[in-house]
Protein backbone atom coordinates (compact mmCIF):
# COMPACT_ATOMS: atom_id res chain seq x y z
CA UNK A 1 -18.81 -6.87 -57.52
CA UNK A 2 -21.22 -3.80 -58.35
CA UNK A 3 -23.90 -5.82 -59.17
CA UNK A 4 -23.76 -7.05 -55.94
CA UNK A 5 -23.14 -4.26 -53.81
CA UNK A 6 -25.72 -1.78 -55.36
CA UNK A 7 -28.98 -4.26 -54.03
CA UNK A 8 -27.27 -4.37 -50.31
CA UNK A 9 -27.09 -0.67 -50.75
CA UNK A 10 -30.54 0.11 -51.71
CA UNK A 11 -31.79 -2.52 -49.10
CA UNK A 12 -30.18 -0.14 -46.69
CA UNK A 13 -31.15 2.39 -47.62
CA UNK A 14 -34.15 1.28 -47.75
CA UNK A 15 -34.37 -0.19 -44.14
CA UNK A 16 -33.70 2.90 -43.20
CA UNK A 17 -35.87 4.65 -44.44
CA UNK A 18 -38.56 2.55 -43.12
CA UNK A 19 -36.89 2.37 -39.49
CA UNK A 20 -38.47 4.56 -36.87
CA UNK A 21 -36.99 7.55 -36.03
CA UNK A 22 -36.43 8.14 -32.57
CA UNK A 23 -37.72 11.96 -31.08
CA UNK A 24 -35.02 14.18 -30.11
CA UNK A 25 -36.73 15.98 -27.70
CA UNK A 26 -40.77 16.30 -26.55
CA UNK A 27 -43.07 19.03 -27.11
CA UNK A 28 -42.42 21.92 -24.62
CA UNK A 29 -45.20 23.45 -25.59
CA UNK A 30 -47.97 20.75 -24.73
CA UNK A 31 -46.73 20.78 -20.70
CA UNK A 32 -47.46 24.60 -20.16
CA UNK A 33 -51.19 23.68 -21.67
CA UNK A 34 -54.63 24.67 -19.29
CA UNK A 35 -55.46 20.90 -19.98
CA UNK A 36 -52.40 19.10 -19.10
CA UNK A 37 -51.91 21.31 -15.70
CA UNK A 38 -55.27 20.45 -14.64
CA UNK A 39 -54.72 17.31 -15.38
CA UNK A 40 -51.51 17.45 -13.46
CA UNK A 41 -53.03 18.68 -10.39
CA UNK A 42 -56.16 16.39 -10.38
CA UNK A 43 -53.21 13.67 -9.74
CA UNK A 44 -51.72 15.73 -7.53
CA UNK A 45 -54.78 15.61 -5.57
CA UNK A 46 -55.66 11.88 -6.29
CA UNK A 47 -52.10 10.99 -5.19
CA UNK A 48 -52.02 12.95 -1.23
CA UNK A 49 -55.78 11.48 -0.99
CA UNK A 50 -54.94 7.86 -2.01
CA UNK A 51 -51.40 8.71 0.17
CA UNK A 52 -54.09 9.44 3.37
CA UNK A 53 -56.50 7.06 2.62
CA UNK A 54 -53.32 4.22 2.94
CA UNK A 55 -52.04 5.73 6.28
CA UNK A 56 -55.68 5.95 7.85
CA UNK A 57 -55.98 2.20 6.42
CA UNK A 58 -52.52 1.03 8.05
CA UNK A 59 -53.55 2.31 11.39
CA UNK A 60 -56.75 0.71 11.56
CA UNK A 61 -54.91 -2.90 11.00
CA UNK A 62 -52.65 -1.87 13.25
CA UNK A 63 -55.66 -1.12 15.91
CA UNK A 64 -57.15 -4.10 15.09
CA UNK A 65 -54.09 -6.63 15.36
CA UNK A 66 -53.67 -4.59 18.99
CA UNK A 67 -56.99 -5.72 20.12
CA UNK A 68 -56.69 -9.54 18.90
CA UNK A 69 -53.50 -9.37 20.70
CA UNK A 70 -54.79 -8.41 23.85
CA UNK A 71 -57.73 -10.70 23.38
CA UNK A 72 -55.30 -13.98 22.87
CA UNK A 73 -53.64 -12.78 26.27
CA UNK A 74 -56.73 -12.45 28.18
CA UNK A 75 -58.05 -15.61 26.39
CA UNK A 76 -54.86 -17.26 27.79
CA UNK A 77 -55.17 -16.00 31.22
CA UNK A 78 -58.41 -17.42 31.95
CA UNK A 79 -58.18 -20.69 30.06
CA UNK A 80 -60.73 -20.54 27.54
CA UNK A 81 -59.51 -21.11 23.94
CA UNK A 82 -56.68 -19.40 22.35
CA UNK A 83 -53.27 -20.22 22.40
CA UNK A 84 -50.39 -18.12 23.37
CA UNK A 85 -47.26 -17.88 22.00
């Protein structure tokens, strides 16, 4: 029964060691850096523009599917193409 129980125990023991460890915790010390809070607020920054960039982009659709609307209703009203619904 040893003989067989001491290679299971040194294959886990082995595995083991081999496994990854998993961290505990992360560095502290690496967010308070000059690089990472520049880096920080460059995405920041990227983030509100791309954030105003989408609203000024959703109101110009929305400007445009206003005016094609209004164009199938006068289209309708005089008869010439266009088809209302």
């Amino acid at each position: 029964m040893n003989r067989t129980l001491l290679p299971i125990l040194i294959l886990a023991v082995a595995l083991a060691w081999w496994l990854p460890q998993p961290s505990t915790a992360q560095n502290p010390g690496v967010l308070q850096t000059p690089q990472f809070q520049s880096l920080l607020a460059s995405l920041t920054a990227q983030s509100e523009k791309l954030e105003a960039n989408q609203t000024a982009i959703e109101e110009k659709v929305a400007a445009i599917e206003e005016e094609i609307r209004l164009a199938r209703i006068y289209a309708a009203r005089t008869g010439k193409g266009g088809t209302s619904k």
